[in-house]
Structures are given as structure tokens and as C-alpha cells.
N, C-alpha and C. Protein backbone atom coordinates (compact mmCIF):
# COMPACT_ATOMS: atom_id res chain seq x y z
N UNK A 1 0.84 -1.19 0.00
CA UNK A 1 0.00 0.00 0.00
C UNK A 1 0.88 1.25 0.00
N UNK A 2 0.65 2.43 -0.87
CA UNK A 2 1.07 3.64 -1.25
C UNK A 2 0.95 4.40 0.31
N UNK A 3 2.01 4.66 1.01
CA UNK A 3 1.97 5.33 2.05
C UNK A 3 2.91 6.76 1.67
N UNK A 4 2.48 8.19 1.80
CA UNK A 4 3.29 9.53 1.77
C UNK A 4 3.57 10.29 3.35
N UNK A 5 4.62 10.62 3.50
CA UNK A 5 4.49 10.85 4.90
C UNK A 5 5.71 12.54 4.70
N UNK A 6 5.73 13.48 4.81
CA UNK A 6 6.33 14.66 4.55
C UNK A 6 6.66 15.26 6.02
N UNK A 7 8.03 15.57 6.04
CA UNK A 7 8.66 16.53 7.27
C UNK A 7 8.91 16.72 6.88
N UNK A 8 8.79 18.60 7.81
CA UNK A 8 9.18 19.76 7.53
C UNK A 8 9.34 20.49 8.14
N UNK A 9 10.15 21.46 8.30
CA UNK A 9 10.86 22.52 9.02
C UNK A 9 11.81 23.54 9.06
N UNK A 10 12.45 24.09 9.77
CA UNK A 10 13.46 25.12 9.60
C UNK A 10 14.51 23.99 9.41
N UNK A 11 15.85 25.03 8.69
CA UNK A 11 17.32 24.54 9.06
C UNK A 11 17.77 24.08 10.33
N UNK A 12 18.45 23.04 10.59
CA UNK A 12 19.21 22.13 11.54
C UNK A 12 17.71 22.15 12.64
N UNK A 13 16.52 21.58 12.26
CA UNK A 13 15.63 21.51 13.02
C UNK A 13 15.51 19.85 13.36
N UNK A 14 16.06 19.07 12.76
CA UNK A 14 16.20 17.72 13.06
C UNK A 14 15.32 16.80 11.98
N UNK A 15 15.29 17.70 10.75
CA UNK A 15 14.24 16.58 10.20
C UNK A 15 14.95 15.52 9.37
N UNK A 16 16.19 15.62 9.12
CA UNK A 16 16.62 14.27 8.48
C UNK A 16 16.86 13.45 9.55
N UNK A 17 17.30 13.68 10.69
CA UNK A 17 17.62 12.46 11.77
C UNK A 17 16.09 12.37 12.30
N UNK A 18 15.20 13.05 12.11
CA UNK A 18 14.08 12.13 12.42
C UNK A 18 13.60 11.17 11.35
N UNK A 19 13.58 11.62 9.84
CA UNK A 19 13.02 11.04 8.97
C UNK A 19 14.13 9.41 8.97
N UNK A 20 15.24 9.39 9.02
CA UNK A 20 15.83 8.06 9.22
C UNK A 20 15.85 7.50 10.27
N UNK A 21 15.21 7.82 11.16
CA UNK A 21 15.09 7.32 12.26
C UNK A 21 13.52 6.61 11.93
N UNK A 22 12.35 7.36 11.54
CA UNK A 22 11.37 6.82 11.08
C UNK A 22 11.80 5.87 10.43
N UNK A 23 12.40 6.10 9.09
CA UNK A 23 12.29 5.13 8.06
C UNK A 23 12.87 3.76 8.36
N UNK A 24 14.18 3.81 9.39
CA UNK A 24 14.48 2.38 10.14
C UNK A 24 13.09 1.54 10.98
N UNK A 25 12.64 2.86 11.49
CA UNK A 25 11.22 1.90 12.24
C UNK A 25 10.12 0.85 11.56
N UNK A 26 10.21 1.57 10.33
CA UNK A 26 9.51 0.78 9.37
C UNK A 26 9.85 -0.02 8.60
N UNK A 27 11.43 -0.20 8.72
CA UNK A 27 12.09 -1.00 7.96
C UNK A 27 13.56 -1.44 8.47
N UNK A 28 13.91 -2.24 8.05
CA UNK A 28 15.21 -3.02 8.79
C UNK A 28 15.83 -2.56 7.14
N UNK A 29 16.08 -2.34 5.96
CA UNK A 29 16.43 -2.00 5.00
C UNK A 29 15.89 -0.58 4.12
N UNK A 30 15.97 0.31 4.54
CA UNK A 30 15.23 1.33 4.07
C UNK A 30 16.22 1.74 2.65
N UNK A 31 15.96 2.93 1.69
CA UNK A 31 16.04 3.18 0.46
C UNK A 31 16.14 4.83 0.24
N UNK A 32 17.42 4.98 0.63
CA UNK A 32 17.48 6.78 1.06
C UNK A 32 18.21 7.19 -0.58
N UNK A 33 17.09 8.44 -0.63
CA UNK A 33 18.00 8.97 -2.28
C UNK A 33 18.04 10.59 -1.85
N UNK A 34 19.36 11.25 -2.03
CA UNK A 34 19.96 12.16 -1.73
C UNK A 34 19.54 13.27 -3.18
N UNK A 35 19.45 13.84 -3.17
CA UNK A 35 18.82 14.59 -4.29
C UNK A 35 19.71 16.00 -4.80
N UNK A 36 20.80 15.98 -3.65
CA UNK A 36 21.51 17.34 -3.75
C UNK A 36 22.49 17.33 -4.93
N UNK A 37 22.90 18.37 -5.04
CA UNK A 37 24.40 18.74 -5.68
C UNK A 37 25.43 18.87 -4.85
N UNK A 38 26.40 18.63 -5.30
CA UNK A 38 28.02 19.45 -4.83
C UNK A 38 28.10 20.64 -5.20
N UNK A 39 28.18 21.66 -4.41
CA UNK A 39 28.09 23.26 -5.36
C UNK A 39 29.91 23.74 -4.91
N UNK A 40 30.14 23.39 -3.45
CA UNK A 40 31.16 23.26 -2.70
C UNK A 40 31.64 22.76 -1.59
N UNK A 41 32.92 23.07 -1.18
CA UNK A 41 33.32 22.50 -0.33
C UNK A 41 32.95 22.50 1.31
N UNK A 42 32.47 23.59 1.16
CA UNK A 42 31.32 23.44 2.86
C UNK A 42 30.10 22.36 2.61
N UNK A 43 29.37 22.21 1.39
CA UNK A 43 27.91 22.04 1.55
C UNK A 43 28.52 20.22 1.03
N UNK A 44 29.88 19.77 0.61
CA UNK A 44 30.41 18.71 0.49
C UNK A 44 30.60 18.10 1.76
N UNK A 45 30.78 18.78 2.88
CA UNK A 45 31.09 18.28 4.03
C UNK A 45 29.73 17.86 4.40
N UNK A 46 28.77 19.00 4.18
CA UNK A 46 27.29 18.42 4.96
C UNK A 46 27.14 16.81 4.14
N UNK A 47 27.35 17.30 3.05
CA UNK A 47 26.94 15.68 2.70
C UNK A 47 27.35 14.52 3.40
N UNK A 48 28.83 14.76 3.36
CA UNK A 48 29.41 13.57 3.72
C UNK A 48 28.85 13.26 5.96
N UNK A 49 28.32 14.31 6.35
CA UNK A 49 27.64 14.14 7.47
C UNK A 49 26.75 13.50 7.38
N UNK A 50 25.52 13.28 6.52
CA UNK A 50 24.86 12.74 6.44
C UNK A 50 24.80 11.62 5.78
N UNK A 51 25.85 11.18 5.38
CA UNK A 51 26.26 10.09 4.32
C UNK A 51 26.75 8.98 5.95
N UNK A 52 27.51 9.69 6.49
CA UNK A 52 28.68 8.78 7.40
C UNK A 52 27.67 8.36 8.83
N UNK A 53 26.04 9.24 8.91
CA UNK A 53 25.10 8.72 9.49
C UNK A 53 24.57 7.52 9.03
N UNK A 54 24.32 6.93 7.98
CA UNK A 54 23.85 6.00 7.47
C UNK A 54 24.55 4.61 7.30
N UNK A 55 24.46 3.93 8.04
CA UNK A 55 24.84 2.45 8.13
C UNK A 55 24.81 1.37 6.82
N UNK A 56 25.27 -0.11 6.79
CA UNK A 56 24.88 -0.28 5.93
C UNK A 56 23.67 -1.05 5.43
N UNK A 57 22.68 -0.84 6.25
CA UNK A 57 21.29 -1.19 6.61
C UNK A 57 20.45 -0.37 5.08
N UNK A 58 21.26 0.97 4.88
CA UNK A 58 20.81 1.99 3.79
C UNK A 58 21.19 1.20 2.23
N UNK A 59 20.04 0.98 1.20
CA UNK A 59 20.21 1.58 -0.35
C UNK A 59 20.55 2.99 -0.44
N UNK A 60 21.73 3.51 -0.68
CA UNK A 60 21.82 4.90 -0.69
C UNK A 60 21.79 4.83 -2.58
N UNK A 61 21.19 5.99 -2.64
CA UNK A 61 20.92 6.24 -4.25
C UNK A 61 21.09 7.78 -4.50
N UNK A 62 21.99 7.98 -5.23
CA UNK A 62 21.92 9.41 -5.59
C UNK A 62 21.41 10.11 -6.97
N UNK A 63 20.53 10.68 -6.68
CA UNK A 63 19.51 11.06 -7.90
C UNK A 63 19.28 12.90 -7.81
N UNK A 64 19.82 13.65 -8.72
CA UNK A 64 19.28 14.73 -8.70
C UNK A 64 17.86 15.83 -9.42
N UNK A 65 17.74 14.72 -10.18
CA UNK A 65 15.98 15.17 -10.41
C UNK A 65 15.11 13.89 -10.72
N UNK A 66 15.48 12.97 -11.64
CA UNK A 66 14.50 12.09 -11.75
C UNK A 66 14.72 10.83 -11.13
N UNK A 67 13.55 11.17 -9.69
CA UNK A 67 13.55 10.13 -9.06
C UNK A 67 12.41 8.49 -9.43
N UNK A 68 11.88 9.23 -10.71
CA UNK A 68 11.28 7.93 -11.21
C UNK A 68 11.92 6.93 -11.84
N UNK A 69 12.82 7.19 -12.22
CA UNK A 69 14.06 6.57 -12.94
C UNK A 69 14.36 5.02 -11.96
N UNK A 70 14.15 5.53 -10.53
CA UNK A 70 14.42 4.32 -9.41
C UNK A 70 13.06 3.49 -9.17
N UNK A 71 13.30 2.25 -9.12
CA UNK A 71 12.43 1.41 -8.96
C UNK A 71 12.42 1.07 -7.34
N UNK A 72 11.55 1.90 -6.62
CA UNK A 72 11.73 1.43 -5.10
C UNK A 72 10.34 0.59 -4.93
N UNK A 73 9.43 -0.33 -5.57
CA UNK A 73 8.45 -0.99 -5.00
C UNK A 73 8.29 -1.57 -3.45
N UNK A 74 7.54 -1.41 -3.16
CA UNK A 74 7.38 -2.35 -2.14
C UNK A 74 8.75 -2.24 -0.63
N UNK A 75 9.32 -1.03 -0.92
CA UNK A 75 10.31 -0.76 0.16
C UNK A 75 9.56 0.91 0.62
N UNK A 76 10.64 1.76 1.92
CA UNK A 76 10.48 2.54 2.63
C UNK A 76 11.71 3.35 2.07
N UNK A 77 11.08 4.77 1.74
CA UNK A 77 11.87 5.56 0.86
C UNK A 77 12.26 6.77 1.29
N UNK A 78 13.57 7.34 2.08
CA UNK A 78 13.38 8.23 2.84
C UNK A 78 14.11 9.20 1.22
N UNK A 79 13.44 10.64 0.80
CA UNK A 79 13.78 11.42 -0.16
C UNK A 79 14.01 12.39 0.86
N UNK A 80 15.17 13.15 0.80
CA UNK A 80 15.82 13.90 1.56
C UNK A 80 16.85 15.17 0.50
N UNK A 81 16.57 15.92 0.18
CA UNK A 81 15.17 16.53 0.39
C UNK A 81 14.49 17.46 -0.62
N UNK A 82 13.62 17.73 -0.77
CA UNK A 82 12.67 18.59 -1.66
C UNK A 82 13.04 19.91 -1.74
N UNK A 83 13.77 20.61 -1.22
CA UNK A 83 14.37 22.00 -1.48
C UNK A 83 15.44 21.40 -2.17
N UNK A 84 16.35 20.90 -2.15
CA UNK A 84 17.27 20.74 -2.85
C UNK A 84 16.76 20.08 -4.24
N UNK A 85 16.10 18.90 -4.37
CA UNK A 85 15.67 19.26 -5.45
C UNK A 85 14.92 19.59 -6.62
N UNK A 86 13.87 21.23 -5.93
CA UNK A 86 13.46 22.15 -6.53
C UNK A 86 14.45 23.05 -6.94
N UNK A 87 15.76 22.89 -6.45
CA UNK A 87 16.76 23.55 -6.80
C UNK A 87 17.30 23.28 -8.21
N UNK A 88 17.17 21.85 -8.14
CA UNK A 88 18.43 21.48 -9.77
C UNK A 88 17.18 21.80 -10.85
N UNK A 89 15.78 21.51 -10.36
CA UNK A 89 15.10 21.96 -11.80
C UNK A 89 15.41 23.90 -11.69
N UNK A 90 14.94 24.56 -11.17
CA UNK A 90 15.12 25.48 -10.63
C UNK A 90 16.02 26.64 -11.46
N UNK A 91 17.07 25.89 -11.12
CA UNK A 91 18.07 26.61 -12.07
C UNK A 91 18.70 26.02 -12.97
N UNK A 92 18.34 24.92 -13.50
CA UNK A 92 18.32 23.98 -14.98
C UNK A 92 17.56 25.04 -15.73
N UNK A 93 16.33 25.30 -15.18
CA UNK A 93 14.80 26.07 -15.99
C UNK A 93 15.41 27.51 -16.18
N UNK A 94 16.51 28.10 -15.95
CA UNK A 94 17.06 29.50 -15.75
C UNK A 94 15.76 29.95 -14.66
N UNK A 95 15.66 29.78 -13.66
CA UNK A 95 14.58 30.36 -12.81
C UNK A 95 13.24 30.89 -12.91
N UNK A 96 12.92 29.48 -14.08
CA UNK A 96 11.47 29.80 -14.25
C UNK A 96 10.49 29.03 -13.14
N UNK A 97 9.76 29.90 -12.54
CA UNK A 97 8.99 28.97 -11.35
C UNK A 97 8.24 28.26 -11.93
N UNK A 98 7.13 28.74 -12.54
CA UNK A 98 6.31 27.62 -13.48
C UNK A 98 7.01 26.79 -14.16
N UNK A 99 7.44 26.94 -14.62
CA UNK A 99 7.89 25.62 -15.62
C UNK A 99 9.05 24.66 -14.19
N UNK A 100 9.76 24.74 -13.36
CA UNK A 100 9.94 24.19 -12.73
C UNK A 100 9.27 23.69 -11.67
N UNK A 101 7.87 24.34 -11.43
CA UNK A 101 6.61 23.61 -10.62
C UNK A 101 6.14 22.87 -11.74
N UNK A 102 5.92 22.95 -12.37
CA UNK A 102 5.38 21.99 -13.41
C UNK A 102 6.41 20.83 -13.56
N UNK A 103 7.35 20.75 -14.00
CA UNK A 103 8.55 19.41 -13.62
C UNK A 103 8.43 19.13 -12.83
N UNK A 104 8.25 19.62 -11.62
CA UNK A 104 8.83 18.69 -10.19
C UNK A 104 7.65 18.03 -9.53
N UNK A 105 6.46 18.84 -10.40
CA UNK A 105 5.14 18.22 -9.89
C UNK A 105 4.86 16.96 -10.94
N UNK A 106 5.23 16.82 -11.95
CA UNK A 106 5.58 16.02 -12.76
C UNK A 106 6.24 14.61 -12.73
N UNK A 107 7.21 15.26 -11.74
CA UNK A 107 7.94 14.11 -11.70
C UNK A 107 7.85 13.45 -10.30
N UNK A 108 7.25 13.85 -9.56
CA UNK A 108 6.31 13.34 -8.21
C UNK A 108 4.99 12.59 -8.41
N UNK A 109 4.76 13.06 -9.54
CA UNK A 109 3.99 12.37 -9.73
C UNK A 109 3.80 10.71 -10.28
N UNK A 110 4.93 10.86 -10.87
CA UNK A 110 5.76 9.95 -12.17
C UNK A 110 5.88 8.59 -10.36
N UNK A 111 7.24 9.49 -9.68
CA UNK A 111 7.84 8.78 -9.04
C UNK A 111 6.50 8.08 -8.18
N UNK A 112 5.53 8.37 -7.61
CA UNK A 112 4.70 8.10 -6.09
C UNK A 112 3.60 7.30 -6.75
N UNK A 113 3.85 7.35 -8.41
CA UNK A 113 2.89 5.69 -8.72
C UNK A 113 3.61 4.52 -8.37
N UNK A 114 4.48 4.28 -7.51
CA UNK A 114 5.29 2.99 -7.07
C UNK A 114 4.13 2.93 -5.96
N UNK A 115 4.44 1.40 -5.23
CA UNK A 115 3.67 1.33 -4.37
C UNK A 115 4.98 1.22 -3.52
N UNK A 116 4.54 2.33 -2.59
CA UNK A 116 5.74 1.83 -1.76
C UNK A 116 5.54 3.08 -0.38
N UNK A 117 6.18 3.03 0.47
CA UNK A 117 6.19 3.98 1.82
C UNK A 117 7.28 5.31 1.46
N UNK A 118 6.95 6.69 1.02
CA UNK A 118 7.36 7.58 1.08
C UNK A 118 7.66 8.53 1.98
N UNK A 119 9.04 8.99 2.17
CA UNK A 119 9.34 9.75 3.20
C UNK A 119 10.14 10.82 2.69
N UNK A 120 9.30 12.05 2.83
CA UNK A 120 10.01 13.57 2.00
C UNK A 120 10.02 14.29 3.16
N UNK A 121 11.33 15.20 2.86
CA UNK A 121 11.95 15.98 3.65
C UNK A 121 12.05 17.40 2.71
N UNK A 122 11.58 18.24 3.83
CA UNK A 122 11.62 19.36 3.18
C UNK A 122 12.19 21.05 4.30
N UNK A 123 11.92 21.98 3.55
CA UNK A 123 12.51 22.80 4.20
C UNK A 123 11.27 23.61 4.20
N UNK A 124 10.95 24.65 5.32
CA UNK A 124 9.68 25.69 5.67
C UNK A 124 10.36 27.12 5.35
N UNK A 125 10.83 26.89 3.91
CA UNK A 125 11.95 28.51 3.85
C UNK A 125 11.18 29.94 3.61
N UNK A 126 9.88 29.71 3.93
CA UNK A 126 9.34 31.09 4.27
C UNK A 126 8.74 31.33 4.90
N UNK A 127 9.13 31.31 6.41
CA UNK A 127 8.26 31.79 7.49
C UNK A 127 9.12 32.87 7.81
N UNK A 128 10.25 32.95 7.43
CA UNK A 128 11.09 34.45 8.02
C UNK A 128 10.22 35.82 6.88
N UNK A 129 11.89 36.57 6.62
CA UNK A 129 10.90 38.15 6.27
C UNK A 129 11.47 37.84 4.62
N UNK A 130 10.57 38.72 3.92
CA UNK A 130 10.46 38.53 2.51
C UNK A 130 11.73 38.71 1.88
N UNK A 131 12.45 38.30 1.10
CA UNK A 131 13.80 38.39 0.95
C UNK A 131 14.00 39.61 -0.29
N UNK A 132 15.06 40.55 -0.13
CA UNK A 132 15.69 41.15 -0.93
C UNK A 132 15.63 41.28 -2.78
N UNK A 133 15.85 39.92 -2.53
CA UNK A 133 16.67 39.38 -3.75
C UNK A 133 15.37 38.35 -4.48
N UNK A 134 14.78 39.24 -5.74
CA UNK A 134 14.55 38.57 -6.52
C UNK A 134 14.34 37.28 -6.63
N UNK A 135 15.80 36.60 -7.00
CA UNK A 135 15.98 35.47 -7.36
C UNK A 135 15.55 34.02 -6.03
N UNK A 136 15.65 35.07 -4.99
CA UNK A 136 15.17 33.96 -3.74
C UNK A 136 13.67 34.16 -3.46
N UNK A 137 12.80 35.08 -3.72
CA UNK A 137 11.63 35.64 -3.73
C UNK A 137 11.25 34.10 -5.09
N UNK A 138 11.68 34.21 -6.04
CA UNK A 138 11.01 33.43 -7.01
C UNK A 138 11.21 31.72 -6.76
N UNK A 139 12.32 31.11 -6.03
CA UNK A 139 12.56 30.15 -5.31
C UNK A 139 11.56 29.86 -4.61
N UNK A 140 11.68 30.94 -3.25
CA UNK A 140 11.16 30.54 -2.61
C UNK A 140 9.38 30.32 -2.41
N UNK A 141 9.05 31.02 -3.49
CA UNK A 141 7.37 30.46 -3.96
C UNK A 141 7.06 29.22 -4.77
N UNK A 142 8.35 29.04 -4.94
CA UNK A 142 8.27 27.48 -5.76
C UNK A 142 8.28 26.65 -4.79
N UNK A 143 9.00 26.62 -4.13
CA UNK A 143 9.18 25.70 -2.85
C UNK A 143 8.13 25.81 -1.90
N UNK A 144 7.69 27.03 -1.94
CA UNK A 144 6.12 26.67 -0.90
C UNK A 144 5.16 26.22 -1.49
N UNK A 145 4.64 25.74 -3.01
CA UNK A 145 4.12 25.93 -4.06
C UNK A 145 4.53 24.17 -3.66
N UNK A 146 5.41 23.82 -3.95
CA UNK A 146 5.74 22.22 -4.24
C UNK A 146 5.21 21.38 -2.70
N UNK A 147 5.83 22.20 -1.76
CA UNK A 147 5.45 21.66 -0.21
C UNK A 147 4.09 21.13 -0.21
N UNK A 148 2.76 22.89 -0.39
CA UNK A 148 1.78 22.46 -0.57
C UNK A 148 1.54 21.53 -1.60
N UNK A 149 1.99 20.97 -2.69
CA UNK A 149 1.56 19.93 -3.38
C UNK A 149 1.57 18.60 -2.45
N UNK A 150 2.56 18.45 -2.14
CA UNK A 150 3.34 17.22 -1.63
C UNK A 150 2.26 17.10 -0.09
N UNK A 151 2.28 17.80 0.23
CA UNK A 151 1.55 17.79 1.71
C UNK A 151 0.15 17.24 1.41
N UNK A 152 -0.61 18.35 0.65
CA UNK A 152 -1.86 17.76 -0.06
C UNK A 152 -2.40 16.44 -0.59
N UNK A 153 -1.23 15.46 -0.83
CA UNK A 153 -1.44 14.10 -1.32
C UNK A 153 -0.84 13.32 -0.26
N UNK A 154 -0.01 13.96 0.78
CA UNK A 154 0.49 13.54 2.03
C UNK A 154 -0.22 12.49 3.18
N UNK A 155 -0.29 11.69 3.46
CA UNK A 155 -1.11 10.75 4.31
C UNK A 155 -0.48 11.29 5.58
N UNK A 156 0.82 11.50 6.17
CA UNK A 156 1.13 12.50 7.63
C UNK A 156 2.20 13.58 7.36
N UNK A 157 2.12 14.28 7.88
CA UNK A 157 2.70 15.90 8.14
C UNK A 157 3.55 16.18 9.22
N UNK A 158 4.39 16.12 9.25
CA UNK A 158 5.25 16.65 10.75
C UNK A 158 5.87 18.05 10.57
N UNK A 159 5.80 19.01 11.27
CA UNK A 159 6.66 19.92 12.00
C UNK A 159 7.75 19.50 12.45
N UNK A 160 8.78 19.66 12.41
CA UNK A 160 9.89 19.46 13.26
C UNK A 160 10.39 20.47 14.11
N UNK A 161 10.19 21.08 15.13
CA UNK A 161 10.64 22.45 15.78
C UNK A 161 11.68 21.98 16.41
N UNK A 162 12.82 22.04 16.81
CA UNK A 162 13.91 22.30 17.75
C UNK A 162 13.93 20.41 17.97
N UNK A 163 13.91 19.97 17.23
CA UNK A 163 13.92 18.08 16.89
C UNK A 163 13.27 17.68 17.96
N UNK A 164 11.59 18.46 17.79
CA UNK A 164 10.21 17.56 18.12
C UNK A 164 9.33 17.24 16.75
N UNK A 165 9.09 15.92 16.46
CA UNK A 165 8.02 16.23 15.93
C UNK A 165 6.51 16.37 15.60
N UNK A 166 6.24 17.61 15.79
CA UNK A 166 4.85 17.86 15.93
C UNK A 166 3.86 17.24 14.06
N UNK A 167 2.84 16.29 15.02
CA UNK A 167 2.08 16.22 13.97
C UNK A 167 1.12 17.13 13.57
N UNK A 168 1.12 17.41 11.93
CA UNK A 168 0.38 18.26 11.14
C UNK A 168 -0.65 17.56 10.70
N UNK A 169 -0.99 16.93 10.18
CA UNK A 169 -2.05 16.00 9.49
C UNK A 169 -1.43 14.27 9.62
């Protein structure tokens, strides 16, 4: 059975060590796909933090946009995470929001006809103050734009505040 389950929250709020912590509960073999880029050498280190968390209990899969491409049937899928990549369509699209809500809704869609237990991680990047800059103004409506998609077809919802997680739906 098709299970969607979405956390979300601020930065270093705990939602990837909760979401693998879930996804072990539900599974003794879970199916984690990393979705980021290397842009540099700081955001290379985060990776490898979250890489050197994962035992070898993990399918680690690295996929930066098409996650339909992976055949996860019938396993527990922690996708980690949805800001990152609304990012690679994002600025693949030269920063067209529509047409990169349209891909990524696309391809969520593509991916979540598997039957299988979904676990998306995401970021809440606009509850602060309206940003400056253009180019993060148009981001960041994509990304609230995709959340609400994802949430909407979502079977549970978590908050993560200060690594609690509060249920949303």
C-alpha cells in the first residue's frame, strides 16, 4: 500500500535524523535517495555528514531530479530533500517557477505511482521576512508551491521544531 508521509521545518531543526530514524522503524532495510548537488566545499562536508550517518542497513541512491528513474516498490523511501531538489530543476529552468513547478510536480507524480512507503523531507523557507533578492523571492514560492503539493497528497505531516516532531495531518 502507497503510504506519503512529509517533514518539515526550519534549518538544523532535526528533520533528516528524524526522517531516518522513522524510516528504520519501518524498515530493517530502508532506500534513502539524496537529491543534492556538490556546489562546494562546505555544503560537500554536509553531505558527507549525512552520508557517514547511514549504516549499511541503507540503499543509498543518488539522484538529482528524476527520481522515477528508481524502482523502489514495495520498500520505505526516505527522499531527503525537496528543497534541494526544486533547486536542480530550478536553475536547470534558468529560474522559471512555473515551468519548474510543473517538472517537479511532474515528476512526483511519475515517481509516487510505485507502491511503496514515502518519506520527503523538506525545508519551511518562508516563514522568516520577505527576501531582498529577486531570485530567492522566485525560489522561494516554488518551494512553498511544491510543499503544498506534496503535503496535499500527504497521508502525515510533521513539524519538526527544535527536533520535536509535531504532527500536522
Amino acid at each position: 500500500m502507497k503510504r506519503i508521509i512529509l517533514i518539515t521545518g526550519g534549518q538544523r531543526s532535526g528533520k533528516s535524523s528524524y526522517a531516518e530514524k522513522l524510516a528504520l522503524s519501518l524498515s530493517p532495510t530502508p532506500v534513502y535517495i539524496a537529491t543534492s548537488r556538490i556546489w562546494d566545499e562546505e555544503f560537500r562536508q554536509r553531505v558527507i555528514k549525512h552520508q557517514e550517518r547511514r549504516g549499511s542497513e541503507w540503499t543509498n541512491i543518488e539522484e538529482e531530479k528524476e527520481l522515477s528513474r528508481h524502482q523502489v516498490k514495495d520498500n520505505v523511501v526516505l527522499i531527503d530533500c525537496v528543497t534541494l531538489w526544486c533547486t536542480n530543476f530550478f536553475f536547470d529552468l534558468d529560474a522559471d517557477v512555473e515551468a519548474a513547478l510543473q517538472a517537479v510536480k511532474q515528476e512526483f507524480d511519475n515517481f509516487i505511482q510505485q507502491n511503496a512507503t514515502f518519506i520527503f523531507v523538506t525545508n519551511e523557507i518562508g516563514s522568516g521576512a520577505v527576501s531582498e533578492n529577486a531570485i530567492q523571492r522566485r525560489f522561494t514560492d516554488l518551494q512553498g508551491w511544491m510543499n503544498q503539493y506534496i503535503a496535499s497528497k500527504a497521508d502525515q505531516v510533521y513539524l519538526m521544531v527544535s527536533g520535536i516532531p509535531v504532527p500536522i495531518k
